[in-house]
N, C-alpha and C. Protein backbone atom coordinates (compact mmCIF):
# COMPACT_ATOMS: atom_id res chain seq x y z
N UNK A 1 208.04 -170.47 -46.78
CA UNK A 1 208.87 -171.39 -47.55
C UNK A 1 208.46 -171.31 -49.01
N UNK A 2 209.44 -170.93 -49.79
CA UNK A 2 209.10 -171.20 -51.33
C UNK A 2 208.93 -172.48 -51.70
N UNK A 3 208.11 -172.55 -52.70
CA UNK A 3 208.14 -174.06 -53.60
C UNK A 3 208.83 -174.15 -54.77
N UNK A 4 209.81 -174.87 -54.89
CA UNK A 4 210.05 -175.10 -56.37
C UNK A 4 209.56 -176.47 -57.28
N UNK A 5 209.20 -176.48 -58.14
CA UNK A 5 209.21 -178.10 -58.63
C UNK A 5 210.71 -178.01 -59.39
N UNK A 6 210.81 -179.79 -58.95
CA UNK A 6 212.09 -180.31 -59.21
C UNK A 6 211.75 -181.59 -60.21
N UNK A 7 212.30 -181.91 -60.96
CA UNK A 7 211.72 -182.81 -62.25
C UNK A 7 211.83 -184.58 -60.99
N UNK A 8 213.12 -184.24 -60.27
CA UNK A 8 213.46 -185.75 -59.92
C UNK A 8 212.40 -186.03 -58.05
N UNK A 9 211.64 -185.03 -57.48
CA UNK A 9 211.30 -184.91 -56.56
C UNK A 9 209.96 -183.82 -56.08
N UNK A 10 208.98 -184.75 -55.10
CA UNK A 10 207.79 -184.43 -54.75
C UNK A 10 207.91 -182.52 -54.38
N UNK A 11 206.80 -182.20 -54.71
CA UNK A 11 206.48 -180.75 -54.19
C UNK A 11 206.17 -181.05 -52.63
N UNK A 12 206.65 -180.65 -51.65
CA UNK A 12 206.65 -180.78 -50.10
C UNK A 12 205.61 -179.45 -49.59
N UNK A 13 204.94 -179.95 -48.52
CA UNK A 13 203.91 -179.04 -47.57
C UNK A 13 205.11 -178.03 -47.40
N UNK A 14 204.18 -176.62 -46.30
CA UNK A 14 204.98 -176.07 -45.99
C UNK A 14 205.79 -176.77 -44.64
N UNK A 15 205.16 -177.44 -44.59
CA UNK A 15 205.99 -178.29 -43.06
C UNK A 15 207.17 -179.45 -43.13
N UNK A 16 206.92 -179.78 -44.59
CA UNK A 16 207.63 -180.35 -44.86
C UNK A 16 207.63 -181.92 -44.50
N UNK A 17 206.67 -182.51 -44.10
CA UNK A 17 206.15 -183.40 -43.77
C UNK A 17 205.22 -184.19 -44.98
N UNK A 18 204.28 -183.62 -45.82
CA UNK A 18 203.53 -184.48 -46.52
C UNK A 18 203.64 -183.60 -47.89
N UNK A 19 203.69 -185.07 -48.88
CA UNK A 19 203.52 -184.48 -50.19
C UNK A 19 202.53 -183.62 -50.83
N UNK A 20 202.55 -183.06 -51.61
CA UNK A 20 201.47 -182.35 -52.12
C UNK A 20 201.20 -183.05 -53.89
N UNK A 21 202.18 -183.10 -54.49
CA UNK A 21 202.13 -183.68 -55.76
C UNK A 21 203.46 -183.88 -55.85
N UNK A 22 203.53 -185.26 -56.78
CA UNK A 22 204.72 -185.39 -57.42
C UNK A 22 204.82 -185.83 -58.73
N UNK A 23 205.47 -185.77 -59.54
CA UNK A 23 206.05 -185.59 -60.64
C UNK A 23 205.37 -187.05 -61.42
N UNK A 24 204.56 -186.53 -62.68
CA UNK A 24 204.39 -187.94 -62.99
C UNK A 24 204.83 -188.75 -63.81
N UNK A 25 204.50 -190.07 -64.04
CA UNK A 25 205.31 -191.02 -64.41
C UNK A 25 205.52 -190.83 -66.00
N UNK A 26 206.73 -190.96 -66.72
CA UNK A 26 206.93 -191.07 -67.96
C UNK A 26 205.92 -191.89 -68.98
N UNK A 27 205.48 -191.14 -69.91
CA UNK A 27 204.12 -191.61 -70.46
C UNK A 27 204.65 -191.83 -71.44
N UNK A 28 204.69 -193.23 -72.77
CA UNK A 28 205.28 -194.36 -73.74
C UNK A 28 204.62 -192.84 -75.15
N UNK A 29 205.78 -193.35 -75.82
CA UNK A 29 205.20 -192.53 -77.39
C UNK A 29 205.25 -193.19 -78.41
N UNK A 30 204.22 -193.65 -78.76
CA UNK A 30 202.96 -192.66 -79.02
C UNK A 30 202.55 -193.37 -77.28
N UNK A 31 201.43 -192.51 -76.76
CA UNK A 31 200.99 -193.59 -75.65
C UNK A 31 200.05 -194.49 -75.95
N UNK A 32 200.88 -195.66 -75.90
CA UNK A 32 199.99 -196.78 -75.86
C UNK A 32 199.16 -196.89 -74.95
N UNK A 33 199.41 -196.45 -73.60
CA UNK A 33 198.71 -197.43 -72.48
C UNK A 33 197.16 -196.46 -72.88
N UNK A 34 196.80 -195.33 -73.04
CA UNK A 34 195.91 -194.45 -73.87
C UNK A 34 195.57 -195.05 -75.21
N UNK A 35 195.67 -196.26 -75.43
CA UNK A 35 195.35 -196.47 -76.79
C UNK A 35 193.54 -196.45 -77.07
N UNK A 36 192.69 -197.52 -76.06
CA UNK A 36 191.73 -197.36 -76.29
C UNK A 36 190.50 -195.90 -76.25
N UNK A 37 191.12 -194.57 -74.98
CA UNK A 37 190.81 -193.38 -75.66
C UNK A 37 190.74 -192.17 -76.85
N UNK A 38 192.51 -193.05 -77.30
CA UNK A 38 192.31 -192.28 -78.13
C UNK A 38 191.73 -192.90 -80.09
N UNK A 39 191.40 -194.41 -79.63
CA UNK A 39 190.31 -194.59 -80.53
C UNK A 39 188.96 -194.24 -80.76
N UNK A 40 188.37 -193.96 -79.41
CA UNK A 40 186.83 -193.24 -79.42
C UNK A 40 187.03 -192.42 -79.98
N UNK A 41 188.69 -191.41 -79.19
CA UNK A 41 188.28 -189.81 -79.84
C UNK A 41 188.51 -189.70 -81.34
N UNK A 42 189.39 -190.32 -81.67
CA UNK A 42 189.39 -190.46 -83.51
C UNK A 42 188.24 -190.72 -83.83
N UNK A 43 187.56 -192.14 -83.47
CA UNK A 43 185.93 -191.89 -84.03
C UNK A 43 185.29 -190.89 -83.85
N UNK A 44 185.44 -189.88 -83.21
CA UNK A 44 184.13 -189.15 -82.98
C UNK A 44 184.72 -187.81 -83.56
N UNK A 45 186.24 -187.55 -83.56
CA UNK A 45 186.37 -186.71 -84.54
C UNK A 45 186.10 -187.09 -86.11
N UNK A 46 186.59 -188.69 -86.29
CA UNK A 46 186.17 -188.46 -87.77
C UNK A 46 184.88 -188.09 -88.65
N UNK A 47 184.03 -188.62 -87.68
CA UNK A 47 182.27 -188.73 -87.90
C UNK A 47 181.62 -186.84 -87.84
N UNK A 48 182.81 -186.24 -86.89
CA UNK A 48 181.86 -184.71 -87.06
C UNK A 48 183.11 -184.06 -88.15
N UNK A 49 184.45 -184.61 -88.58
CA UNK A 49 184.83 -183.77 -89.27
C UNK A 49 185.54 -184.23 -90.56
N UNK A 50 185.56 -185.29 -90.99
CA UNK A 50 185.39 -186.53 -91.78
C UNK A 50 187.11 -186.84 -91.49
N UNK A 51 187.91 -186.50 -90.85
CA UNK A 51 189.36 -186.30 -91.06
C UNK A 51 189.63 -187.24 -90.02
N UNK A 52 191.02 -188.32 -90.14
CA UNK A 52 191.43 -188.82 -88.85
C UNK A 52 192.60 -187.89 -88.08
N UNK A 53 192.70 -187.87 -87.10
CA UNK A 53 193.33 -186.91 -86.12
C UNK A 53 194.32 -188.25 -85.64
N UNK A 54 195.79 -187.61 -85.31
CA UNK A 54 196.52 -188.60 -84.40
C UNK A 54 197.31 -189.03 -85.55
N UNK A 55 197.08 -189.41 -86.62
CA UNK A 55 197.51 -190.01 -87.70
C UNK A 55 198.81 -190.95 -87.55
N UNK A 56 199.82 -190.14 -87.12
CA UNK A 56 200.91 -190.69 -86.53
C UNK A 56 200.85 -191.62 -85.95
N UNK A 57 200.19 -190.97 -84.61
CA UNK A 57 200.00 -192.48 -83.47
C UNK A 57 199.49 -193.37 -83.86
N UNK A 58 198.53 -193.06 -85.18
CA UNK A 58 197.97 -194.43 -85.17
C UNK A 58 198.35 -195.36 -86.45
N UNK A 59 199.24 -194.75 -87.05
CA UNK A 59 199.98 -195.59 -88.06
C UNK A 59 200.96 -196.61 -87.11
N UNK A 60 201.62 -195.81 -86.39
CA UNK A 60 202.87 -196.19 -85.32
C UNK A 60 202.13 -197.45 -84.64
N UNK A 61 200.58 -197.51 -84.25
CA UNK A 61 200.00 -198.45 -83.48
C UNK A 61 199.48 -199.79 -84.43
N UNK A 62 199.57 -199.21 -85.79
CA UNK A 62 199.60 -200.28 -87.18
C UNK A 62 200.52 -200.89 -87.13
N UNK A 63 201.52 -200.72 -87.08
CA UNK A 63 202.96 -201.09 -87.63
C UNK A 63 203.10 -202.26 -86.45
N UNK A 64 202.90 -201.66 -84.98
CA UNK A 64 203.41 -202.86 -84.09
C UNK A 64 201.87 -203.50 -83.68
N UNK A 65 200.92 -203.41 -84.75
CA UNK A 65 199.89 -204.63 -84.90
C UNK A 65 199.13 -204.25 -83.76
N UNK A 66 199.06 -203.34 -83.08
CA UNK A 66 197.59 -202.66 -82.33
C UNK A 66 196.33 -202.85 -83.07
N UNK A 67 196.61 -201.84 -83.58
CA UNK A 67 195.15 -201.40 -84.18
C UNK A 67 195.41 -201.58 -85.70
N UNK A 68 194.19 -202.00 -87.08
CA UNK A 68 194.17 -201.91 -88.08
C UNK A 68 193.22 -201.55 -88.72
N UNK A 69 193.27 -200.37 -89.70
CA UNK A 69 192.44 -199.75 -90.75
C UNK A 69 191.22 -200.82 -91.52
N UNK A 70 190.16 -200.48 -90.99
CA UNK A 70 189.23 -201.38 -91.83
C UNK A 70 188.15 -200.94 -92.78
N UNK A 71 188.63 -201.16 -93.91
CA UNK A 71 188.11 -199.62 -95.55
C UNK A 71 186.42 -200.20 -95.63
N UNK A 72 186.68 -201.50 -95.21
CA UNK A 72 184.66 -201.76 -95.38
C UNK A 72 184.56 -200.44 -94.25
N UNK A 73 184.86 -200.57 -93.09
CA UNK A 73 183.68 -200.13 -91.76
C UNK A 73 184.03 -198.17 -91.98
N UNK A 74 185.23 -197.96 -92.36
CA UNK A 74 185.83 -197.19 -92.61
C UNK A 74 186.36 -196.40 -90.83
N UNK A 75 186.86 -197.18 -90.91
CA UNK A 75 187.49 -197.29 -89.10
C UNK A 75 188.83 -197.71 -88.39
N UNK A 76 189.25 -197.54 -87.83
CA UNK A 76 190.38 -198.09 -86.99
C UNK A 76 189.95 -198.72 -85.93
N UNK A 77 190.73 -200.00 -85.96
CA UNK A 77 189.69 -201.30 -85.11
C UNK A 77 190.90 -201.70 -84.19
N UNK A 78 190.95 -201.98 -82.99
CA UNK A 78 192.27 -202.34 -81.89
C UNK A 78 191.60 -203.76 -82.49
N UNK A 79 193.46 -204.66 -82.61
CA UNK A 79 193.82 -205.89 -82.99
C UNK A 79 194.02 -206.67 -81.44
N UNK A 80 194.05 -207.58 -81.50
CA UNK A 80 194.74 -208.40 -79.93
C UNK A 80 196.14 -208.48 -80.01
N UNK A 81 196.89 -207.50 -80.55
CA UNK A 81 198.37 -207.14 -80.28
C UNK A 81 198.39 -206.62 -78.96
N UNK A 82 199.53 -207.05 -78.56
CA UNK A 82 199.74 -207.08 -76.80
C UNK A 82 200.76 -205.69 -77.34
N UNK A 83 200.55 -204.92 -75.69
CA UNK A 83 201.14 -203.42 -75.55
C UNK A 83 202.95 -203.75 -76.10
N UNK A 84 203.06 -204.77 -75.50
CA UNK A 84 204.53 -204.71 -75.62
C UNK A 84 205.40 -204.61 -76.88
N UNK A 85 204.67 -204.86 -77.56
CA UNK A 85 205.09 -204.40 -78.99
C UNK A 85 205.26 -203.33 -79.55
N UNK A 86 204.96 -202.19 -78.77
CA UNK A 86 205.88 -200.61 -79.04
C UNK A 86 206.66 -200.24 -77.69
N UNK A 87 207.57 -201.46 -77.57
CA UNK A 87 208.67 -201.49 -76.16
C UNK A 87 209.37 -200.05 -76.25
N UNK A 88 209.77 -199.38 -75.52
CA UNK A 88 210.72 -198.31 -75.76
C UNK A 88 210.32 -197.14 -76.11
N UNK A 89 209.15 -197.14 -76.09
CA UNK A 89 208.09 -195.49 -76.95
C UNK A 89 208.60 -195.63 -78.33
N UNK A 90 208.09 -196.76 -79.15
CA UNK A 90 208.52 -196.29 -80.79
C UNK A 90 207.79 -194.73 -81.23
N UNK A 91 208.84 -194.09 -81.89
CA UNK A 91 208.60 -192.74 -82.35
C UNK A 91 208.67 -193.19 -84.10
N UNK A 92 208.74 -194.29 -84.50
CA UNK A 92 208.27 -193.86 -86.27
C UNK A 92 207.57 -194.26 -86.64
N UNK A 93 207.14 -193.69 -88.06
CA UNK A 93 205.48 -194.16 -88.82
C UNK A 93 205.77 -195.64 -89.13
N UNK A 94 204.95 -196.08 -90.42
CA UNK A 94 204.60 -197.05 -90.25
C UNK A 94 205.94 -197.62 -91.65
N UNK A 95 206.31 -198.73 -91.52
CA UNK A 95 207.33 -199.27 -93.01
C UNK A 95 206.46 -199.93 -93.90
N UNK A 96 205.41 -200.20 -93.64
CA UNK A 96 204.52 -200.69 -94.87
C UNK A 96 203.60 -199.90 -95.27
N UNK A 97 202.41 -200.79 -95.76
CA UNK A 97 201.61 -199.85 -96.92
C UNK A 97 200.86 -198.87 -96.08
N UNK A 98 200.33 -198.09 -96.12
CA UNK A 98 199.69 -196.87 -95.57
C UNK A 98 197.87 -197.56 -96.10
N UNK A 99 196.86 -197.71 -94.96
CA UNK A 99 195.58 -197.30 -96.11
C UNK A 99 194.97 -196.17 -96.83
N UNK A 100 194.32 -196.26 -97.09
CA UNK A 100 193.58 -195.56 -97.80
C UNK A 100 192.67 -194.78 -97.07
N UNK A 101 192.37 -193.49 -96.56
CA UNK A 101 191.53 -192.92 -95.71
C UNK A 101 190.70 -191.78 -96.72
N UNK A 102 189.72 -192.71 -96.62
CA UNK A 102 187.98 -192.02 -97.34
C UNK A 102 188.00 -190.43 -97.30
């Protein structure tokens, strides 16, 4: 029996009886529900390469009050903005001021 993957349906045994993998779930853009990994990894890229990485995502996670730029610590700090505030996968940067990155 060939396998095909199908975007709307599980990859099937050859018996046809038990799944093997299926298709996974639509992931939010930028991904929020990934928000707190991909703050470590920005820290730890900025510290070995002085640059923030993600930039996008994390303006996009400014804007709907996630996370905010803090020029004392020189960091991006998660706010107690609840996920739901980039409903719909927001895809644009930010409409206000941009900080300043050291």
């Amino acid at each position: 029996m060939s396998r095909t993957i199908d975007n709307a349906q599980a990859i099937v045994s050859p018996a046809n009886t038990l799944p093997i993998a299926s298709v996974p779930p639509p992931v939010s853009d930028p991904p929020v529900e990934h928000l707190d990994d991909i703050l470590v990894n920005a820290r730890i890229y900025h510290r070995r390469w002085g640059g923030w990485p993600m930039r996008g995502w994390l303006d996009v996670f400014a804007a709907a009050g996630l996370v905010r730029y803090d020029d004392d610590a020189d960091q991006w700090i998660r706010t107690s903005g609840h996920t739901a505030a980039i409903a719909g996968g927001a895809r644009t940067g930010t409409s206000g001021e941009r900080p300043s990155y050291g």
